[in-house]
PDB file of N, CA and C in Angstrom:
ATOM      1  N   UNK A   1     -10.010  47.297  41.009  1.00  0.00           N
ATOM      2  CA  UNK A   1      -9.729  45.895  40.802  1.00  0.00           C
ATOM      3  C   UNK A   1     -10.440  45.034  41.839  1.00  0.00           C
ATOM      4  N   UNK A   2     -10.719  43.764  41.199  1.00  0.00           N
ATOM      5  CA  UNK A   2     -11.763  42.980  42.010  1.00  0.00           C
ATOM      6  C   UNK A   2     -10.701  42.304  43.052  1.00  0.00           C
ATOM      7  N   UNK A   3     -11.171  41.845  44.099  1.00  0.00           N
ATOM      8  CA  UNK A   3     -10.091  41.125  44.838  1.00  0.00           C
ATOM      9  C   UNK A   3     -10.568  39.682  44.651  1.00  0.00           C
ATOM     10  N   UNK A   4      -9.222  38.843  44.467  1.00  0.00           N
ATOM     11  CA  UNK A   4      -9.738  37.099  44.316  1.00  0.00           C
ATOM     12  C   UNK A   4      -9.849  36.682  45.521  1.00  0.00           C
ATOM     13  N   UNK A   5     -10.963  36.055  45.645  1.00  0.00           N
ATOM     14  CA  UNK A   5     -10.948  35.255  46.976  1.00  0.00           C
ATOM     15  C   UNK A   5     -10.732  33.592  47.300  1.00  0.00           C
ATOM     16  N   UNK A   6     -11.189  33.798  48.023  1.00  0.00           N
ATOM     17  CA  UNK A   6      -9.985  31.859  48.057  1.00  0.00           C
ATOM     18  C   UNK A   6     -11.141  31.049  47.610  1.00  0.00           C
ATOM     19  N   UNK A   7     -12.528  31.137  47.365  1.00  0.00           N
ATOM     20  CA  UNK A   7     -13.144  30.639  46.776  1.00  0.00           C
ATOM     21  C   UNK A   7     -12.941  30.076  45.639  1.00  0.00           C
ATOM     22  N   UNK A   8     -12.606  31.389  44.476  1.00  0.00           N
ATOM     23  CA  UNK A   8     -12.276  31.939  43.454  1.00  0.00           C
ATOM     24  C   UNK A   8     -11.556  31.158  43.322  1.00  0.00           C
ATOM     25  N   UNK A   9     -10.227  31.424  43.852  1.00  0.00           N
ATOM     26  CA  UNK A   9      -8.837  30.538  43.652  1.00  0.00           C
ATOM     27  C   UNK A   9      -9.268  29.145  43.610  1.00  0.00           C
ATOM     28  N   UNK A  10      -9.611  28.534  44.632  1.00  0.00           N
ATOM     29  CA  UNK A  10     -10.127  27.005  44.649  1.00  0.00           C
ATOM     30  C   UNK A  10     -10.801  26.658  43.343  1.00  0.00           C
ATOM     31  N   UNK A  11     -12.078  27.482  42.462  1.00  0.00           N
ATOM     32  CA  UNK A  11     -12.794  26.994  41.429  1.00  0.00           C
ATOM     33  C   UNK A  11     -11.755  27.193  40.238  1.00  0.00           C
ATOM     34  N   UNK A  12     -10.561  27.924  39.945  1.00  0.00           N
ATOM     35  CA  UNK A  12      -9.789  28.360  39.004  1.00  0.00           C
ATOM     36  C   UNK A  12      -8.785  26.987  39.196  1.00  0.00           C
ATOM     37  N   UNK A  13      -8.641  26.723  40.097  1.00  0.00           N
ATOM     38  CA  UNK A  13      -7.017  25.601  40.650  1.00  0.00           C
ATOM     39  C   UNK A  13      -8.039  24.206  40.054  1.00  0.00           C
ATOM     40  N   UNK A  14      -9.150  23.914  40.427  1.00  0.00           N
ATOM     41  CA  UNK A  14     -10.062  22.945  40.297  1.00  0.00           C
ATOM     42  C   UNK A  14     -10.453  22.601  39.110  1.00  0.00           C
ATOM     43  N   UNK A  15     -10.914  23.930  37.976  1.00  0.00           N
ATOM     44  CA  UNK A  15     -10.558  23.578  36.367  1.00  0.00           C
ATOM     45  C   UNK A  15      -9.601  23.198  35.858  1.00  0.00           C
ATOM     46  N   UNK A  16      -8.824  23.922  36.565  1.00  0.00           N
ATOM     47  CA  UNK A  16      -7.115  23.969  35.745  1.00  0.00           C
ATOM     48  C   UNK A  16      -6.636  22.297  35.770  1.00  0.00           C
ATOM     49  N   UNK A  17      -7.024  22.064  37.065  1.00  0.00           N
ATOM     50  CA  UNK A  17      -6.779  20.412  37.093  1.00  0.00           C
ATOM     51  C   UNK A  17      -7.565  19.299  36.273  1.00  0.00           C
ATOM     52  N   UNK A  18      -8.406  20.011  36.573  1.00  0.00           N
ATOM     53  CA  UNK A  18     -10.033  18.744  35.661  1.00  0.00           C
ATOM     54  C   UNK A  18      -9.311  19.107  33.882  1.00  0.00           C
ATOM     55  N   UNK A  19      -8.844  20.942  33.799  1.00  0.00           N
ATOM     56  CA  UNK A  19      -8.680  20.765  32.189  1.00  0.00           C
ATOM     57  C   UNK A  19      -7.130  20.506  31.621  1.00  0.00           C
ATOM     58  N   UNK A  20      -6.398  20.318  32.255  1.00  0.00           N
ATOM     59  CA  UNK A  20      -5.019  19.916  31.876  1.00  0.00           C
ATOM     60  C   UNK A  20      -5.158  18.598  31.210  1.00  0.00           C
ATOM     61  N   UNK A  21      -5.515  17.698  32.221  1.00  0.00           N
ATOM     62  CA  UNK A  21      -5.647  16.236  32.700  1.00  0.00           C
ATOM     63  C   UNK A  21      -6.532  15.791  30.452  1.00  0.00           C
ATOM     64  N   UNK A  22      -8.241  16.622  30.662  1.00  0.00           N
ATOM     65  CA  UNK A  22      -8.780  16.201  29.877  1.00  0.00           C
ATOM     66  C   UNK A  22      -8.470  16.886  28.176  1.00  0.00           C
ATOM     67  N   UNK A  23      -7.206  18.014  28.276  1.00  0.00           N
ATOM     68  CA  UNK A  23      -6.748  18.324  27.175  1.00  0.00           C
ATOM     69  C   UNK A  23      -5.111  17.607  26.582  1.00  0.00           C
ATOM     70  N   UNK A  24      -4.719  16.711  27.748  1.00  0.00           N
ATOM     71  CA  UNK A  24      -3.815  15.828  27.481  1.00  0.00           C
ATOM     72  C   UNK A  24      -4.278  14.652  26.891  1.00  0.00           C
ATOM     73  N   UNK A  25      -5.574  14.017  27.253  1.00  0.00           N
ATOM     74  CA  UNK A  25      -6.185  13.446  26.613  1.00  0.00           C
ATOM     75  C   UNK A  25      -6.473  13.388  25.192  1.00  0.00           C
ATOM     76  N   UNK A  26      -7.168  14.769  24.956  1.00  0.00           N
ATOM     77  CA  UNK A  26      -7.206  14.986  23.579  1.00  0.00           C
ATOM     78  C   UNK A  26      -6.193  14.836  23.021  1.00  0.00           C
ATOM     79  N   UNK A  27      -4.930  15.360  23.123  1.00  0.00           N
ATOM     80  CA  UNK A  27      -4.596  15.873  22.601  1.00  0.00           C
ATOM     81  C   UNK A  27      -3.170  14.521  22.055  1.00  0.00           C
ATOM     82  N   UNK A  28      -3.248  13.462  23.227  1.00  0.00           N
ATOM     83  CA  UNK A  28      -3.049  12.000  22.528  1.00  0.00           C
ATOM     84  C   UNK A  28      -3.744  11.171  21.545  1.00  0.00           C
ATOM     85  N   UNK A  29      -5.445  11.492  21.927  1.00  0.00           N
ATOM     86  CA  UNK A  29      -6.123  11.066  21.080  1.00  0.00           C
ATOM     87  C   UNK A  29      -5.697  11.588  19.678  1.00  0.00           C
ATOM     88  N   UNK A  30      -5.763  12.738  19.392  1.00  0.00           N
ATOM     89  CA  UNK A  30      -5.551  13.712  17.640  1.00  0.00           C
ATOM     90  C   UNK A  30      -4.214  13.032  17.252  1.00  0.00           C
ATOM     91  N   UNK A  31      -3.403  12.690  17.932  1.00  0.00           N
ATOM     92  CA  UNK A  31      -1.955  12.634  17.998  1.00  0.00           C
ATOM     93  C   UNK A  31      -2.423  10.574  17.284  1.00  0.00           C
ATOM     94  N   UNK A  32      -2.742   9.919  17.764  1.00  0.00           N
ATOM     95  CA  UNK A  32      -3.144   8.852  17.561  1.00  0.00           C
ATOM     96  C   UNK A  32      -4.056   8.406  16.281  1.00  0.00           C
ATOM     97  N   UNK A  33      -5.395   9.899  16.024  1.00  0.00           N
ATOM     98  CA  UNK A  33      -6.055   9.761  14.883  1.00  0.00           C
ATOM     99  C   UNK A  33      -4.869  10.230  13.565  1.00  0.00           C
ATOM    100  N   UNK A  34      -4.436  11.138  13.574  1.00  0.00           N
ATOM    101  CA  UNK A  34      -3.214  11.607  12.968  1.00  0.00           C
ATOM    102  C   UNK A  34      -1.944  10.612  12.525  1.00  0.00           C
ATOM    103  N   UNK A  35      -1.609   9.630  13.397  1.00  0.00           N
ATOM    104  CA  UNK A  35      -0.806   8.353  12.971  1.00  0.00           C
ATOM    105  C   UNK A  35      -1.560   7.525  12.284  1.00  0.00           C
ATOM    106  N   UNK A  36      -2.584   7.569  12.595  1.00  0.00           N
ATOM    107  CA  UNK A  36      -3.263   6.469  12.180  1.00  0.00           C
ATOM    108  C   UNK A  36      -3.870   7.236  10.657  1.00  0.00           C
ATOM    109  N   UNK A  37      -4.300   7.653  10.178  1.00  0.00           N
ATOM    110  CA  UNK A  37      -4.573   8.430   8.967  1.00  0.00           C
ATOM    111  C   UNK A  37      -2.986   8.714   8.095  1.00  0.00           C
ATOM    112  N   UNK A  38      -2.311   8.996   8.633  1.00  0.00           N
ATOM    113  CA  UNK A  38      -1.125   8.930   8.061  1.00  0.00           C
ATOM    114  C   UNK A  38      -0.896   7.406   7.200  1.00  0.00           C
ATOM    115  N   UNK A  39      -0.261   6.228   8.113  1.00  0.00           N
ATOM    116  CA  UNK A  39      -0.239   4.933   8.102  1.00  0.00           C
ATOM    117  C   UNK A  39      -1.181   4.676   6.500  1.00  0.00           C
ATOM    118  N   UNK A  40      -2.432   5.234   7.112  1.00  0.00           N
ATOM    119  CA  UNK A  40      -3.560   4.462   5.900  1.00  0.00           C
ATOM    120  C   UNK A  40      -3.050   5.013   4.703  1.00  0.00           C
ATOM    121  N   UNK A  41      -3.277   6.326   4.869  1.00  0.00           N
ATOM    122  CA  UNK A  41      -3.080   7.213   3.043  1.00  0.00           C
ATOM    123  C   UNK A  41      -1.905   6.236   2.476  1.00  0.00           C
ATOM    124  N   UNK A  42       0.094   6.025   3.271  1.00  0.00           N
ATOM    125  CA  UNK A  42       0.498   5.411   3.002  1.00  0.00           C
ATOM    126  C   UNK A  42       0.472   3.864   2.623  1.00  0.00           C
ATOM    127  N   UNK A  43      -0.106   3.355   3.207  1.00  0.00           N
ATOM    128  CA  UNK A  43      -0.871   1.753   2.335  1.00  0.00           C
ATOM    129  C   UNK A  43      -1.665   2.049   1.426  1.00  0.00           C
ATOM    130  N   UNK A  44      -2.594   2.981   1.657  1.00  0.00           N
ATOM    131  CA  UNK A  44      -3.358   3.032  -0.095  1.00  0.00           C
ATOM    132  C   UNK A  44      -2.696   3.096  -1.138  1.00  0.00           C
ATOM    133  N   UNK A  45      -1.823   4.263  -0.993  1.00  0.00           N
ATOM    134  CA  UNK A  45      -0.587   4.530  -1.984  1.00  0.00           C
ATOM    135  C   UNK A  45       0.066   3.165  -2.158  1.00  0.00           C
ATOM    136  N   UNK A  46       0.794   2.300  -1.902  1.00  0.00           N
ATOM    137  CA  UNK A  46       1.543   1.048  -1.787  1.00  0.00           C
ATOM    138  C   UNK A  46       0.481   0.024  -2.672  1.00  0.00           C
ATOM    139  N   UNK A  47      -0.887  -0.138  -1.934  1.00  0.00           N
ATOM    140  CA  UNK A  47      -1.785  -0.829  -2.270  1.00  0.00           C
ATOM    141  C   UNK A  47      -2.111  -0.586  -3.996  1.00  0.00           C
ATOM    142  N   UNK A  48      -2.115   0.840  -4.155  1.00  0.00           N
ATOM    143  CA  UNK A  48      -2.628   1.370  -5.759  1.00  0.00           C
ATOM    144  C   UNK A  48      -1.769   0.868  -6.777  1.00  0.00           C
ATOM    145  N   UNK A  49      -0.141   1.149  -6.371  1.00  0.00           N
ATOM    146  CA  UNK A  49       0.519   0.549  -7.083  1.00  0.00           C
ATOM    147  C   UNK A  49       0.994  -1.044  -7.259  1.00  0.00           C
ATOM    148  N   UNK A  50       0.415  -1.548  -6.355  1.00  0.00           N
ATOM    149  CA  UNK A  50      -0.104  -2.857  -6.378  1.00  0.00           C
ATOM    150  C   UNK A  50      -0.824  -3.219  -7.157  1.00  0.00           C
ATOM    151  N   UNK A  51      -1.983  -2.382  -7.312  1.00  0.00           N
ATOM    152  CA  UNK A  51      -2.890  -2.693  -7.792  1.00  0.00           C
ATOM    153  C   UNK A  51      -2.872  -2.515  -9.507  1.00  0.00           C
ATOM    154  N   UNK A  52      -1.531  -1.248 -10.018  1.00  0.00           N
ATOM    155  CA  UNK A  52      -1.287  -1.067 -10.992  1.00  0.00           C
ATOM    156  C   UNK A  52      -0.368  -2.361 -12.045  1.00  0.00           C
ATOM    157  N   UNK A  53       0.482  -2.510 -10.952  1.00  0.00           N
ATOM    158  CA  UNK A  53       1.117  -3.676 -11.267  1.00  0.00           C
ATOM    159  C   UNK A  53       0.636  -5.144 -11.518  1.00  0.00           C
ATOM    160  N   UNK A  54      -0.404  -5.355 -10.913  1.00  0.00           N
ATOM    161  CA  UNK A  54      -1.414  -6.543 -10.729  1.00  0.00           C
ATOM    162  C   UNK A  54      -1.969  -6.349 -12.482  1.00  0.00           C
ATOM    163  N   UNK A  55      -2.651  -5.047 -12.636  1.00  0.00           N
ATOM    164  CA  UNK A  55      -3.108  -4.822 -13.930  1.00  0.00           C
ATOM    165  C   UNK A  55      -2.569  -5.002 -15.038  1.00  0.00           C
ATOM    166  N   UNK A  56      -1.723  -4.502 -14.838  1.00  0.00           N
ATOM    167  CA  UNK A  56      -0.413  -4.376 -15.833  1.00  0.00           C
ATOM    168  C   UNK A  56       0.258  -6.352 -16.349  1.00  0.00           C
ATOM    169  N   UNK A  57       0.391  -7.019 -15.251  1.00  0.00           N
ATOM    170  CA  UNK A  57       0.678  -8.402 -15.300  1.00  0.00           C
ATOM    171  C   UNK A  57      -0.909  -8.941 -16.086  1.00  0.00           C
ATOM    172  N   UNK A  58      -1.990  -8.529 -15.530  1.00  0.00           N
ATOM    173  CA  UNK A  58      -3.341  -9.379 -16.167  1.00  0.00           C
ATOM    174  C   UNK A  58      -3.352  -9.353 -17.550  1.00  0.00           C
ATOM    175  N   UNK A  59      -2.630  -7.912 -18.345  1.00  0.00           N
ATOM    176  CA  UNK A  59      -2.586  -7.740 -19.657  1.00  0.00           C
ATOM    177  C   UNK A  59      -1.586  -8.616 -20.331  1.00  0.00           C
ATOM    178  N   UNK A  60      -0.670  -8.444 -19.391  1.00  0.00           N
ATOM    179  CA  UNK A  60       0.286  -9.086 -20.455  1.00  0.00           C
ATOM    180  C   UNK A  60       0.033 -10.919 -20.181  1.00  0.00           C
ATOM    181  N   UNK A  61      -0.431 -11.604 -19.328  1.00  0.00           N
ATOM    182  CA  UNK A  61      -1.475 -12.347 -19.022  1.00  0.00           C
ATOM    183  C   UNK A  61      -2.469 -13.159 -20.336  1.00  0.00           C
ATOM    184  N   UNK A  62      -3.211 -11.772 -20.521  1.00  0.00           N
ATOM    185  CA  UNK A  62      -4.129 -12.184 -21.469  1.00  0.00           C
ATOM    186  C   UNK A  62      -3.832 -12.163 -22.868  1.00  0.00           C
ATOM    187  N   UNK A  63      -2.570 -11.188 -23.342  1.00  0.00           N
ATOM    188  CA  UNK A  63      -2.121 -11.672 -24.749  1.00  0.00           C
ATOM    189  C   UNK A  63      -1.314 -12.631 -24.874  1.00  0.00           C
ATOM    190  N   UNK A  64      -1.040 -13.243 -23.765  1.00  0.00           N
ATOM    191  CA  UNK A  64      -0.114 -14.342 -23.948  1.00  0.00           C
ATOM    192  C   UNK A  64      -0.974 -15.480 -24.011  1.00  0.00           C
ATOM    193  N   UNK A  65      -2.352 -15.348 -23.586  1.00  0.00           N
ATOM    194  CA  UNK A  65      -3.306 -16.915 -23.899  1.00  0.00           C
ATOM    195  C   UNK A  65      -3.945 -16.358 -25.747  1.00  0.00           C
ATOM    196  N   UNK A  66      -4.426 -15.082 -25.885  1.00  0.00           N
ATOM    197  CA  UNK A  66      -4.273 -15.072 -27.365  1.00  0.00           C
ATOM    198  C   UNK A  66      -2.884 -15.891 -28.001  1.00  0.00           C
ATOM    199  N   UNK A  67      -1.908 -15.420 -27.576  1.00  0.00           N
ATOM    200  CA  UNK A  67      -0.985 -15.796 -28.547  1.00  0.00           C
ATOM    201  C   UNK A  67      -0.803 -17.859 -28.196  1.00  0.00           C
ATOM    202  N   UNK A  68      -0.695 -18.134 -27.381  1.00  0.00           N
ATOM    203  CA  UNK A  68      -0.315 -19.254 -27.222  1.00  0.00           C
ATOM    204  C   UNK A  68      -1.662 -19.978 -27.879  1.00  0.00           C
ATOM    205  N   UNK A  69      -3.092 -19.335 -28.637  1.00  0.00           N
ATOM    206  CA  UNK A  69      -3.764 -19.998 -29.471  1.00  0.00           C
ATOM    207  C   UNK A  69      -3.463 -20.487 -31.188  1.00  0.00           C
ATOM    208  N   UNK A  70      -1.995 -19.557 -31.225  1.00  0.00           N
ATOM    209  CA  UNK A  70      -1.565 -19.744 -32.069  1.00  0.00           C
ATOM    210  C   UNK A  70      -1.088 -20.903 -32.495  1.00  0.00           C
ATOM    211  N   UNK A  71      -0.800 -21.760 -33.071  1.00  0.00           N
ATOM    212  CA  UNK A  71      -0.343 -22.897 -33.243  1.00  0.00           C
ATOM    213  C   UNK A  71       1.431 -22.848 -33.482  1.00  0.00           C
ATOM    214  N   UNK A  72       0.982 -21.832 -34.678  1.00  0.00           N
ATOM    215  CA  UNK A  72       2.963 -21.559 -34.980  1.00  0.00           C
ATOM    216  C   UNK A  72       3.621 -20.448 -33.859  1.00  0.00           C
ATOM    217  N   UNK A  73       3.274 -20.040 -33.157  1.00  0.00           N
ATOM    218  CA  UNK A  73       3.648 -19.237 -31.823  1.00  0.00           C
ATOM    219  C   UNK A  73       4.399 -20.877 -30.765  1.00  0.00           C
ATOM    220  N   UNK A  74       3.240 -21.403 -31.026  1.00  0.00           N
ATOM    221  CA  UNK A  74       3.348 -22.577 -29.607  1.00  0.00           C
ATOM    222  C   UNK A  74       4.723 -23.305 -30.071  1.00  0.00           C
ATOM    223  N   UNK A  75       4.905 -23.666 -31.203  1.00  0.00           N
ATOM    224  CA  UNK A  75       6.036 -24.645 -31.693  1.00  0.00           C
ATOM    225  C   UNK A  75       6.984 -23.456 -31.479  1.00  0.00           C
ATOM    226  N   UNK A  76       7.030 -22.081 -31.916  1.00  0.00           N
ATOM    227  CA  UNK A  76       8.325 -21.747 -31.924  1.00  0.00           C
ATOM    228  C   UNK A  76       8.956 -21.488 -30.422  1.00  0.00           C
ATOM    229  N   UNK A  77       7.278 -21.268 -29.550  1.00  0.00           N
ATOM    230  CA  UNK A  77       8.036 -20.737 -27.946  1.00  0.00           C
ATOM    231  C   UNK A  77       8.161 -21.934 -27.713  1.00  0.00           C
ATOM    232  N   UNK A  78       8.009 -22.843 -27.978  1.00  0.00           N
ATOM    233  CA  UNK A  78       8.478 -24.737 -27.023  1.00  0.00           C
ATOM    234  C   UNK A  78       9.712 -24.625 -27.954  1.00  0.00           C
ATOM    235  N   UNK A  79      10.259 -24.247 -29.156  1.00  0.00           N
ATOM    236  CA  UNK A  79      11.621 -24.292 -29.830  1.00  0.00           C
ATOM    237  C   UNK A  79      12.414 -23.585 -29.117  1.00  0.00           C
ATOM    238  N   UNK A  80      12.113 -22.848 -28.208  1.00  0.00           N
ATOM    239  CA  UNK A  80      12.865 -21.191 -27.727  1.00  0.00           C
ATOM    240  C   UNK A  80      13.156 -21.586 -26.960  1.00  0.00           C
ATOM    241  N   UNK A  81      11.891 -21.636 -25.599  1.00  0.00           N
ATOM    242  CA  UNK A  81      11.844 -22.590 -24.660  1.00  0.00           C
ATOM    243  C   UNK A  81      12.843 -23.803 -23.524  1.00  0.00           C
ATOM    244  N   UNK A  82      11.911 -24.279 -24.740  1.00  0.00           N
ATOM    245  CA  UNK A  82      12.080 -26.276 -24.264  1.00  0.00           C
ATOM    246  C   UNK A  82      13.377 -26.545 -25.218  1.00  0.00           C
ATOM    247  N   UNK A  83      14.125 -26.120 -26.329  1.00  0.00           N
ATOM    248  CA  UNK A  83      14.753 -26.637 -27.046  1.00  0.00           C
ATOM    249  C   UNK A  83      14.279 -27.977 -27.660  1.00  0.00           C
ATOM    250  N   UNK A  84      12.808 -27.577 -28.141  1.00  0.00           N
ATOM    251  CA  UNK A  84      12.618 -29.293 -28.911  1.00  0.00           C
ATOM    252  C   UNK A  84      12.835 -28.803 -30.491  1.00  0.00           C
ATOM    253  N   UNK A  85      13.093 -29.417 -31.424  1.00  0.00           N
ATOM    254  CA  UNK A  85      13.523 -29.251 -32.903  1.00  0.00           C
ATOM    255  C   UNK A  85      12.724 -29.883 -33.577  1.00  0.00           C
ATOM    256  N   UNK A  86      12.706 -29.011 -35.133  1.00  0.00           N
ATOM    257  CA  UNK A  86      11.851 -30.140 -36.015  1.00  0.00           C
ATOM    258  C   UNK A  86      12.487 -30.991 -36.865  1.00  0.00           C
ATOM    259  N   UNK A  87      12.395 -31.639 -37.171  1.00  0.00           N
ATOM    260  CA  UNK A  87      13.369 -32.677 -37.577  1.00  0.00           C
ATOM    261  C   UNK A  87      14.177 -32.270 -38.812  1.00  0.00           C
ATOM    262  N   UNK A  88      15.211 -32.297 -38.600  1.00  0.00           N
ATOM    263  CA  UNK A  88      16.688 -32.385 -39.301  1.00  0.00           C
ATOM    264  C   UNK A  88      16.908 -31.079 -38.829  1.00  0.00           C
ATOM    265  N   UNK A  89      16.560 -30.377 -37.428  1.00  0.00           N
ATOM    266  CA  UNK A  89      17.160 -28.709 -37.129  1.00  0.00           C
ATOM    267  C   UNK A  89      18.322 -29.799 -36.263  1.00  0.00           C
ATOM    268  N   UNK A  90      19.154 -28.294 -36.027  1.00  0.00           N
ATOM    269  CA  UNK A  90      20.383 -28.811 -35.229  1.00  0.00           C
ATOM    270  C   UNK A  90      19.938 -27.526 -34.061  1.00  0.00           C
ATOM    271  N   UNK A  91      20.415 -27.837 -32.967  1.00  0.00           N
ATOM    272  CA  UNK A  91      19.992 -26.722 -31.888  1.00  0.00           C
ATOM    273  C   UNK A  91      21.412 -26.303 -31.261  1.00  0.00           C
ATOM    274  N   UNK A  92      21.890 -25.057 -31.367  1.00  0.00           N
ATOM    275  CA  UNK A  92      22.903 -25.052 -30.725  1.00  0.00           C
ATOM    276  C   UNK A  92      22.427 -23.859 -29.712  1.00  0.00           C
ATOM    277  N   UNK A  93      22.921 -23.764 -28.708  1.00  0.00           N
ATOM    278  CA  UNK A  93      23.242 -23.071 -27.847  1.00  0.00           C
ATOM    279  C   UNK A  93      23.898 -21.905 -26.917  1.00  0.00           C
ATOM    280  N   UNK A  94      23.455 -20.738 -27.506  1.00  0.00           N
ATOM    281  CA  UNK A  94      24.573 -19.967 -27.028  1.00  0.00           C
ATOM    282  C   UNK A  94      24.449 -19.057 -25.614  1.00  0.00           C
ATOM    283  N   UNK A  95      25.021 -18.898 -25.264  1.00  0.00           N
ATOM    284  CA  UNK A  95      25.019 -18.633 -23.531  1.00  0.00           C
ATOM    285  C   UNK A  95      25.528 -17.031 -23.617  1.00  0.00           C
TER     286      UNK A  95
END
């Protein structure tokens, strides 16, 4: 067996310090890229269905300007609506 000498010891004590120090480092950093990648995937997800819902409203959106080109659509949703009548209707109200 080799004998350690205090040299030895000194260059082993001297990494150990330089590599503790710069693997705590890392090892906040990964810890930090890791939250942070987390965070995102979760907003994309949030964002998509945002984005589904957004879609979903544009459709129903756009058949409602088809339909409101309708003429007899427009009188009956302002009848539905607005409660305006055509003359001699009676409008009653039920709750």
């Amino acid at each position: 067996m080799k004998k350690v000498t205090k040299k030895d010891r000194r260059r082993i004590t001297l990494l150990i310090i330089i590599f503790i120090p710069l693997l705590t480092i890392f090892m906040s950093n990964m810890f930090s890229y890791w939250s942070q990648i987390y965070n995102n995937i979760k907003e994309k997800k949030e964002l998509e269905l945002l984005y589904r819902e957004i879609l979903e409203e544009e459709e129903t959106l756009k058949s409602e300007i088809v339909k409101l080109q309708d003429d007899e659509y427009v009188a009956r949703y302002a009848r539905e609506k607005y409660l305006y009548s055509k003359d001699g209707e009676i409008i009653i109200k039920i709750k």
